[in-house]
Structure formats: C-alpha cells, structure tokens
N, C-alpha and C. Protein backbone atom coordinates (compact mmCIF):
# COMPACT_ATOMS: atom_id res chain seq x y z
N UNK A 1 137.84 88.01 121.59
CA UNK A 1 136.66 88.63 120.98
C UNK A 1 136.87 88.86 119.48
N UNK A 2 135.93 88.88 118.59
CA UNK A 2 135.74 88.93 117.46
C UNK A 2 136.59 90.50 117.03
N UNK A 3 137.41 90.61 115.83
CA UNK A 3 137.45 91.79 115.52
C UNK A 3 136.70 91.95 114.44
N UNK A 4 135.50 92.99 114.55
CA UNK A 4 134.84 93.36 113.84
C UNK A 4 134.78 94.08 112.75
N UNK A 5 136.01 95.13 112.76
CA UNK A 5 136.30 96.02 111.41
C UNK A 5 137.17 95.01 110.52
N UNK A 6 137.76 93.82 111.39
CA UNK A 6 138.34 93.65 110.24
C UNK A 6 137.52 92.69 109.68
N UNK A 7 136.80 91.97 110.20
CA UNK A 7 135.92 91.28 109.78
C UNK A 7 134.83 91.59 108.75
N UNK A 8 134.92 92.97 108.76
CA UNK A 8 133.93 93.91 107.70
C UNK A 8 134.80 94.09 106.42
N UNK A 9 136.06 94.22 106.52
CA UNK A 9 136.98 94.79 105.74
C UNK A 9 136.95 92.97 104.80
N UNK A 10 137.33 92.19 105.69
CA UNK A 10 137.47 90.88 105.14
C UNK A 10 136.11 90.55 103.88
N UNK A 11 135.45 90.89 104.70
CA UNK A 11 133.87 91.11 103.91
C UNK A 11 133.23 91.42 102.66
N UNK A 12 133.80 92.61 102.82
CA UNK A 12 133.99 93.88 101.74
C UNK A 12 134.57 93.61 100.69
N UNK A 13 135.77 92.44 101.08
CA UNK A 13 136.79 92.28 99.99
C UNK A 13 136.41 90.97 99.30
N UNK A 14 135.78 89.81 100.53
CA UNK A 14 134.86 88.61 99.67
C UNK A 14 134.11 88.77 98.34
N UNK A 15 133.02 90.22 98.71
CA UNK A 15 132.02 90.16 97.55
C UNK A 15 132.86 90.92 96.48
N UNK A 16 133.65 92.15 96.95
CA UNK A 16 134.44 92.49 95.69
C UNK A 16 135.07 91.16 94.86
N UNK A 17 135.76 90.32 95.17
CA UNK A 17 136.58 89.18 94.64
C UNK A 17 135.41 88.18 93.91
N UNK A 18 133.98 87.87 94.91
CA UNK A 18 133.16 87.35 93.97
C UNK A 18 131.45 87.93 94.60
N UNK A 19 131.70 88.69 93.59
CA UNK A 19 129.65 89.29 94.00
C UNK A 19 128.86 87.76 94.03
N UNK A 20 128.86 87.34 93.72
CA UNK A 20 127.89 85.82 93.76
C UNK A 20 128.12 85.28 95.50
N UNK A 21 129.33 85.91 96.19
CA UNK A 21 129.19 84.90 97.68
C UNK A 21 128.17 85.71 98.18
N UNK A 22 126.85 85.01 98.20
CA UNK A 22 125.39 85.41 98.99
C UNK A 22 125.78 85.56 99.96
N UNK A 23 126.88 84.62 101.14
CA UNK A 23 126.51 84.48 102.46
C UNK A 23 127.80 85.39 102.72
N UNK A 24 128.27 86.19 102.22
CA UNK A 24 128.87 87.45 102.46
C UNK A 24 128.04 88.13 102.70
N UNK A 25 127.32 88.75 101.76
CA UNK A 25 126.26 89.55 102.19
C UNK A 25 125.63 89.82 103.57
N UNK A 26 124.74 88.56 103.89
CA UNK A 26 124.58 87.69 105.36
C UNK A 26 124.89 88.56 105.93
N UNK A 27 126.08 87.85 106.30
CA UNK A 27 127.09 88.12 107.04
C UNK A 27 127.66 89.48 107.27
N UNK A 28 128.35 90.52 106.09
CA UNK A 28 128.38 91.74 106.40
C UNK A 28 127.35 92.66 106.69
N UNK A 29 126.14 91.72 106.63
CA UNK A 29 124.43 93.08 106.92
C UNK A 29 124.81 92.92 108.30
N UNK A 30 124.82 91.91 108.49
CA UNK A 30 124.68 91.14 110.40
C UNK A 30 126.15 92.16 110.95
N UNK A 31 127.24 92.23 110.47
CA UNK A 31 128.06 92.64 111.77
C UNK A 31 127.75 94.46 111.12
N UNK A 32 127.44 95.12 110.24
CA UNK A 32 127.38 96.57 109.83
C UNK A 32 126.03 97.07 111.03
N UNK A 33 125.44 96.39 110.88
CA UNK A 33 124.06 96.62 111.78
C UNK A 33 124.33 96.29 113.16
N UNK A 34 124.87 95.49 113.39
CA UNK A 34 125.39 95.50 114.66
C UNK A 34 126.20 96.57 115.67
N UNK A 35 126.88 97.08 114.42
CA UNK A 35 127.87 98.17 114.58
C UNK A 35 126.63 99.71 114.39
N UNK A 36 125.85 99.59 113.61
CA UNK A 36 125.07 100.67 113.11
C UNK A 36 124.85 101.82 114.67
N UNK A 37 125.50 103.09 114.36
CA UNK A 37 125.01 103.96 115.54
C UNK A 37 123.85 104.93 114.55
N UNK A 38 123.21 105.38 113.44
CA UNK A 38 122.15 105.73 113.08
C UNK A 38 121.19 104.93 111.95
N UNK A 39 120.50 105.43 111.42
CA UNK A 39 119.78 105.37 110.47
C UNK A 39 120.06 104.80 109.30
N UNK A 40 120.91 105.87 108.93
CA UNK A 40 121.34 105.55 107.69
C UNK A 40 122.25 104.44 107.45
N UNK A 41 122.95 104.25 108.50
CA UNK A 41 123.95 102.91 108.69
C UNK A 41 122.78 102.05 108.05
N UNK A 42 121.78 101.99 109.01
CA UNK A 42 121.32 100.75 109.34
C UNK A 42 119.98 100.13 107.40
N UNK A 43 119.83 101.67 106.82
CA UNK A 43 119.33 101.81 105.74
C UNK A 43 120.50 101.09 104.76
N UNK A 44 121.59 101.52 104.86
CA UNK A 44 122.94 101.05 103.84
C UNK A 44 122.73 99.63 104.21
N UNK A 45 122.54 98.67 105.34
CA UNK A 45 122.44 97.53 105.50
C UNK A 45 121.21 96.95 104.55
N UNK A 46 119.91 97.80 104.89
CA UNK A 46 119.14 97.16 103.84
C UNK A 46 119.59 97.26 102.28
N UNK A 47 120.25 98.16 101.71
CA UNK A 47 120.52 98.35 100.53
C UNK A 47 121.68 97.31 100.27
N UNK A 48 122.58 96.77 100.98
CA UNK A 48 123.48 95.93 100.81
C UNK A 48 122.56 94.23 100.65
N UNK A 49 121.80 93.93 101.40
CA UNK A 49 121.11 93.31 101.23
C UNK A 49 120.23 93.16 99.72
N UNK A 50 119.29 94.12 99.56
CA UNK A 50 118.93 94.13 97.70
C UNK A 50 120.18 93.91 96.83
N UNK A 51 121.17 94.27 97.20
CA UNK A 51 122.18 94.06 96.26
C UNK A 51 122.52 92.50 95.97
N UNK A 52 122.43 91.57 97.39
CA UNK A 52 122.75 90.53 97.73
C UNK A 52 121.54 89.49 96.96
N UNK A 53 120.34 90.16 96.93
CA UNK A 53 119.33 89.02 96.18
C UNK A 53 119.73 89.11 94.76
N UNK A 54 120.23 89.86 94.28
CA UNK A 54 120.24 89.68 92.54
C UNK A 54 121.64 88.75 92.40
N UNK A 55 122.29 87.99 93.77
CA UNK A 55 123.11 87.14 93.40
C UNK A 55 122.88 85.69 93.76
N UNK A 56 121.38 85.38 94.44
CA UNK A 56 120.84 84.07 95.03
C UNK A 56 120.62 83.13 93.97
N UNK A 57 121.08 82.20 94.14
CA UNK A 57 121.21 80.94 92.86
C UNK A 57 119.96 79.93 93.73
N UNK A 58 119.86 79.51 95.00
CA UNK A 58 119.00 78.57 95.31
C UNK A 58 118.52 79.80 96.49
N UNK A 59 116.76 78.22 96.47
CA UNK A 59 115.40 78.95 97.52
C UNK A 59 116.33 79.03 98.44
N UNK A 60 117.19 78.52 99.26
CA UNK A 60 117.75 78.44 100.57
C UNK A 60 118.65 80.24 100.81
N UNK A 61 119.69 80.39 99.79
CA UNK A 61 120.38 81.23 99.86
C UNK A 61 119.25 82.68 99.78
N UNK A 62 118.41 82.63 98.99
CA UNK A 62 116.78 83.26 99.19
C UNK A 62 116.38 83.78 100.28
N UNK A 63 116.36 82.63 100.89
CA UNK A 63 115.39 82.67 101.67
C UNK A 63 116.24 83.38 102.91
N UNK A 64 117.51 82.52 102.99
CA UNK A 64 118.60 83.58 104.28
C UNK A 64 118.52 84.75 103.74
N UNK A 65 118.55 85.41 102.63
CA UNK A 65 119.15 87.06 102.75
C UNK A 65 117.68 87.58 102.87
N UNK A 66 116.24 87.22 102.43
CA UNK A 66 115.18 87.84 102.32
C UNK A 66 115.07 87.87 104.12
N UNK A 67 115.05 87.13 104.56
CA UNK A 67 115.19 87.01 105.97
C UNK A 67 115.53 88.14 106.62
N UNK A 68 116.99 88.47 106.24
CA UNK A 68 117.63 89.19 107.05
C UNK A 68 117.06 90.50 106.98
N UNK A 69 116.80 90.89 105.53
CA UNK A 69 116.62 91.71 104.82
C UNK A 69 114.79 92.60 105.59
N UNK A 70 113.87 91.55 106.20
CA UNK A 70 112.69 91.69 106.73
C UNK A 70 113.15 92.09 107.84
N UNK A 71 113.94 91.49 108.79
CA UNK A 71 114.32 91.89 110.06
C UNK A 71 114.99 93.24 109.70
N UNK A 72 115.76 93.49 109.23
CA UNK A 72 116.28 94.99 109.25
C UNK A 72 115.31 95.81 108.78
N UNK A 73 114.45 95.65 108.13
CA UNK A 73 113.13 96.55 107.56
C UNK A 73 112.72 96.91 108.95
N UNK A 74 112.51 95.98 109.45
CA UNK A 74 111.23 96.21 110.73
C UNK A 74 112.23 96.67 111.89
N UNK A 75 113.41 96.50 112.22
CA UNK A 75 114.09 97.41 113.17
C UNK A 75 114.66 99.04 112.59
N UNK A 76 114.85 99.04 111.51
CA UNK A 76 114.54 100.49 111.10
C UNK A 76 113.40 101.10 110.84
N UNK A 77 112.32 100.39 110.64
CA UNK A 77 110.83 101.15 111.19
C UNK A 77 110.55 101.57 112.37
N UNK A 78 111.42 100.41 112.81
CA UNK A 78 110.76 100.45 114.50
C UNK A 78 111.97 101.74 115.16
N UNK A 79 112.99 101.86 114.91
CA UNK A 79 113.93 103.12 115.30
C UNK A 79 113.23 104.29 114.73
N UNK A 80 112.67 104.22 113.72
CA UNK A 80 112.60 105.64 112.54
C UNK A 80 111.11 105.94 113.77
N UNK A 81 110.00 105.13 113.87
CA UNK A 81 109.05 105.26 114.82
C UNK A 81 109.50 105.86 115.66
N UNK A 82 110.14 105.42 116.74
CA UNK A 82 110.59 105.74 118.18
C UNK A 82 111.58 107.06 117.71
N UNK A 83 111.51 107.54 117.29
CA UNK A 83 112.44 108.63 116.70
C UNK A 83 113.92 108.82 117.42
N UNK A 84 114.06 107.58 116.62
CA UNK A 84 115.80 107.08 117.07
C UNK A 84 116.79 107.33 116.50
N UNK A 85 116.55 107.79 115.05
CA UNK A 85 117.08 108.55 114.49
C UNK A 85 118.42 109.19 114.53
C-alpha cells in the first residue's frame, strides 16, 4: 500500500525545490484531501491549489489543476452544506 505521509512529505519537498512542478500540486491536493478529516484540511487543499495556478505554463497543466481545484470547491460546499464540518 501506498505510504501516504511520506508521499506528502516527498511532495512538500518537490514544490519547495521547484514551485513551477504544477503536477505536484495535483498530486499533493489529491492525497491531503484524501487524508482531510475536517474543513479546514480540505479548504488548505483549495488554497494549495490557487497557489499551484500562478505556476501553469500550458492550457493542459491549466486545465488539470483548475479541475481539481472545482472538484474540491464543490465537495467542501457540499460538506460545509451537510454540516460536516
């Protein structure tokens, strides 16, 4: 099975070494949210994400983080709704 913290840690240390790897970003929204047990986790995911578009060089790399970035909008609406909180 995947280890996941370290896989976050690995992560963490990609974009530190180069803010420009977009598909770090990706990638650490996808396993933080995965992991997310509230809200705010899952809010820090969207904010990691905005961080991640001011480093997209092509529509493609764009278009993956805006992506991700909609889906986590709408499952933290949809928790904050259901008062999941």
């Amino acid at each position: 099975p995947p280890d996941i913290p370290e896989s976050i840690r690995l992560l963490e240390k990609a974009i530190e070494v180069d803010p420009q790897f977009q598909t770090a970003y990706v990638h650490l929204g996808q396993f933080k949210l995965s992991t997310a047990t509230d809200l705010t986790t899952a809010k820090e995911v969207v904010a990691l994400y905005d961080k991640g578009l001011d480093y997209c060089r092509t529509a493609d790399e764009l278009k993956d983080i805006v992506s991700m970035r909609i889906l986590t909008v709408a499952q933290v609406d949809a928790a904050a709704m259901l008062k999941m909180d």
